[in-house]
N, C-alpha and C. Protein backbone atom coordinates (compact mmCIF):
# COMPACT_ATOMS: atom_id res chain seq x y z
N UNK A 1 20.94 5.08 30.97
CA UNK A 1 22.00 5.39 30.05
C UNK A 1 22.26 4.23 29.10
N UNK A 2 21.95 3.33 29.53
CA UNK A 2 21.89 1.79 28.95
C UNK A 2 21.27 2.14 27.44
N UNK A 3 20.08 2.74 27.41
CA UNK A 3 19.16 2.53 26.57
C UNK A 3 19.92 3.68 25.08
N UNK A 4 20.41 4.44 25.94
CA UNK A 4 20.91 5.30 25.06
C UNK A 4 21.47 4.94 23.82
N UNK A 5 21.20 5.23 22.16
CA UNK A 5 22.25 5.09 21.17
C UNK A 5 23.37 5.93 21.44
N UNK A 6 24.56 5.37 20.51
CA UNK A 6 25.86 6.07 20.72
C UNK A 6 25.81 7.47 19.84
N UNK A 7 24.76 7.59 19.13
CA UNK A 7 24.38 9.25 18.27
C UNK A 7 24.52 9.97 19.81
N UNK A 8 22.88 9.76 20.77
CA UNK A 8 23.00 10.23 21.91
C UNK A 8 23.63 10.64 22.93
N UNK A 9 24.87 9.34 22.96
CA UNK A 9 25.78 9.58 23.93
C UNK A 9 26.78 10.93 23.33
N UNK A 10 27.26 10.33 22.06
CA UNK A 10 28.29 11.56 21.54
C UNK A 10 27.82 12.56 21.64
N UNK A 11 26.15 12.86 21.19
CA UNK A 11 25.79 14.44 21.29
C UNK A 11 25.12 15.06 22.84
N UNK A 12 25.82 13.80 23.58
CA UNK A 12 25.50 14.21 25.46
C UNK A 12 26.90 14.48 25.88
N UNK A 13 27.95 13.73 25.25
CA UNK A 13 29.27 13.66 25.50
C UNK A 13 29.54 15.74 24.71
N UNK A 14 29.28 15.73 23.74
CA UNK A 14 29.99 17.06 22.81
C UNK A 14 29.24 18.26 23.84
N UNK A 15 27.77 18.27 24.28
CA UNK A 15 27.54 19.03 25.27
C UNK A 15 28.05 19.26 26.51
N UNK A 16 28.10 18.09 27.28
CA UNK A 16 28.90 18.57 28.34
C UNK A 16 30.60 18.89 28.17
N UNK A 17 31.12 18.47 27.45
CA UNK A 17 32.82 19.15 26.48
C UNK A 17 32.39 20.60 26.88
N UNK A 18 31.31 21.24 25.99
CA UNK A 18 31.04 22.49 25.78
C UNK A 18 31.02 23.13 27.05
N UNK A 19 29.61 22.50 27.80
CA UNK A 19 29.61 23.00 29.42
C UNK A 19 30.85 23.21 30.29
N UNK A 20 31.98 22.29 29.92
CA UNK A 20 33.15 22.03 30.79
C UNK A 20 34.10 23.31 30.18
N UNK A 21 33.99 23.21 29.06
CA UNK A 21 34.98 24.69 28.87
C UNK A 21 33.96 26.40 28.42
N UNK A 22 32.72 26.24 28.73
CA UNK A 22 32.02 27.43 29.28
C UNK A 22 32.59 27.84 30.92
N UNK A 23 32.42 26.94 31.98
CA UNK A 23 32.75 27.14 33.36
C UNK A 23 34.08 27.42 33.09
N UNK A 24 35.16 26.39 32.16
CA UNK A 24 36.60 27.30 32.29
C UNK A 24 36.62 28.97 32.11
N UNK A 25 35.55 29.60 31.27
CA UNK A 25 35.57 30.52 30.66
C UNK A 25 35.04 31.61 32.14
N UNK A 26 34.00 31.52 32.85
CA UNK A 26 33.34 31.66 33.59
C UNK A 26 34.54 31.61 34.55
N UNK A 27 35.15 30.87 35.02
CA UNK A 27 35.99 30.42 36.43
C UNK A 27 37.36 31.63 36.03
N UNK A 28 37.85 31.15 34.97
CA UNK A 28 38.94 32.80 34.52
C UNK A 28 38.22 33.91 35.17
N UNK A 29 36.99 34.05 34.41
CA UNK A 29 37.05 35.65 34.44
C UNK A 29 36.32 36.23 36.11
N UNK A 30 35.48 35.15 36.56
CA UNK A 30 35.28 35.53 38.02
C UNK A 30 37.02 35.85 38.91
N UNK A 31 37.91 34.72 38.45
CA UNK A 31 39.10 35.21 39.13
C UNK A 31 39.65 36.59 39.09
N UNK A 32 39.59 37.33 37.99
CA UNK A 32 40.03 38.11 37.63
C UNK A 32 39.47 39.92 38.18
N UNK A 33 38.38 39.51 39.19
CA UNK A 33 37.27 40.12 39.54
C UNK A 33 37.67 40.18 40.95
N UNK A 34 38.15 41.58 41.59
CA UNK A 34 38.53 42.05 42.67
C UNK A 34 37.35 42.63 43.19
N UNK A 35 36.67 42.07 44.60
CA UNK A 35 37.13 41.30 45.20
C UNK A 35 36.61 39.93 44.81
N UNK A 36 37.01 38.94 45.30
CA UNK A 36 36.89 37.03 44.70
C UNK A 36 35.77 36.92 45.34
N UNK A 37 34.75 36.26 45.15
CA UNK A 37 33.91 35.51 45.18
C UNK A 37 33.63 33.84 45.63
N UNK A 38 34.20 33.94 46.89
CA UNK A 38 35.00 32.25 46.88
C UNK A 38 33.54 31.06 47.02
N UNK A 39 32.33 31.30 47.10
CA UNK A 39 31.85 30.66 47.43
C UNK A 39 31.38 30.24 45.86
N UNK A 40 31.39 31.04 45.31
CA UNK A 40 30.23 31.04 43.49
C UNK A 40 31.85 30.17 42.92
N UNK A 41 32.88 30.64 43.10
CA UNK A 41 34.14 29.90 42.69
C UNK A 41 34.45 28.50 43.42
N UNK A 42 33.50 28.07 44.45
CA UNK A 42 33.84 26.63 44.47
C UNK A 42 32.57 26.04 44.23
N UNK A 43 31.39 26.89 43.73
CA UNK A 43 30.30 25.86 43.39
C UNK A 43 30.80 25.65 41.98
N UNK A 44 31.17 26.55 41.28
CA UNK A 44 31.84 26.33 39.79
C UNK A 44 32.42 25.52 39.70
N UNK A 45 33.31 25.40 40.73
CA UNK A 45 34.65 24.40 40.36
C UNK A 45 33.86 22.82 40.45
N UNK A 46 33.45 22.45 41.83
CA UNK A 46 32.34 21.46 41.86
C UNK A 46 31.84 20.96 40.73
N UNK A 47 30.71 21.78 40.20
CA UNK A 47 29.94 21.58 38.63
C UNK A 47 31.37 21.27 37.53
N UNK A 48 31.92 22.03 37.70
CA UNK A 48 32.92 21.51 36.44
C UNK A 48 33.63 20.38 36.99
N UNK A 49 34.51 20.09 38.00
CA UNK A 49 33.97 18.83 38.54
C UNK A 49 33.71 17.60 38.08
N UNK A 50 31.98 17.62 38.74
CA UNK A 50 30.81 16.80 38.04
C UNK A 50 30.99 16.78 36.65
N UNK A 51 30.64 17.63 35.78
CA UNK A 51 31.19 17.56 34.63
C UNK A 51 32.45 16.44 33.86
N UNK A 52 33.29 16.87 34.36
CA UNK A 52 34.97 16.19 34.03
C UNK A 52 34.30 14.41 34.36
N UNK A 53 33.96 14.43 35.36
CA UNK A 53 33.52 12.83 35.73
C UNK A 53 32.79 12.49 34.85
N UNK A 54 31.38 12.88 34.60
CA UNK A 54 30.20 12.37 33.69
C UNK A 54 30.57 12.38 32.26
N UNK A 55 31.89 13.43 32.03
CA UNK A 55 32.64 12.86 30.59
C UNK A 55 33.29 11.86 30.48
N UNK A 56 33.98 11.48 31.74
CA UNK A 56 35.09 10.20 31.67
C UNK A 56 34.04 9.19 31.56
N UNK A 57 32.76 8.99 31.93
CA UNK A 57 31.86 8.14 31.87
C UNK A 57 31.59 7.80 30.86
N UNK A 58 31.27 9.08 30.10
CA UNK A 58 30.86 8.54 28.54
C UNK A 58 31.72 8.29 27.81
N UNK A 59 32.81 8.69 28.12
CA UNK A 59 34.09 8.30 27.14
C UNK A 59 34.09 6.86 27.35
N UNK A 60 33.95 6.42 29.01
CA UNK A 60 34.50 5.21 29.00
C UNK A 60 33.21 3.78 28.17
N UNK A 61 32.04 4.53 28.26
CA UNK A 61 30.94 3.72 27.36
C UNK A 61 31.27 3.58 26.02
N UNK A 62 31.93 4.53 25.19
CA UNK A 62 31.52 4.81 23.82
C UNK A 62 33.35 4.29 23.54
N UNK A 63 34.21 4.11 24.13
CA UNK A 63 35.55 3.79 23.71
C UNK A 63 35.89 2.77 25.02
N UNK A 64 35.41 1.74 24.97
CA UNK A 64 36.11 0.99 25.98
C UNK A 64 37.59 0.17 25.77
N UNK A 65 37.98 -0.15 27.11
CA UNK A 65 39.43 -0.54 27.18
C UNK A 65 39.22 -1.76 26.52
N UNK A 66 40.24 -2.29 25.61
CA UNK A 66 39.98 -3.35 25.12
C UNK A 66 41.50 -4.11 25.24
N UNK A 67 41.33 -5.36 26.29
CA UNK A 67 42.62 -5.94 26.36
C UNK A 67 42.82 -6.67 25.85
N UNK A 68 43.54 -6.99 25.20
CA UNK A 68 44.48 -7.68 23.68
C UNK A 68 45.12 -8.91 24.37
């Protein structure tokens, strides 16, 4: 990830954004689906998840804390 330019990261960062609110989209509408599905609804949740983390990652590469 080191090697990565910050073009890369942002357009790895704007994909997984996307991925993270596809599964929101996905996780609604399985709920909504009588009867539930609890096992496909916690691998989802998981992946989105993973997701949420590997964004805070890149956020935290491409905007670091900078103490004053």
């Amino acid at each position: 990830m080191i090697d990565e330019t910050q073009e890369e990261l942002k357009a790895r960062l704007a994909m997984l954004r996307t991925e993270h609110r596809d599964l929101d989209d996905v996780i609604a509408t399985l709920a909504e689906k009588a009867p539930l599905d609890q096992i496909q609804m916690q691998r989802l949740k998981k992946r989105k998840l993973l997701l949420k983390d590997q964004i805070s990652k890149l956020e935290n590469i491409l905007l670091p804390d900078i103490i004053a």
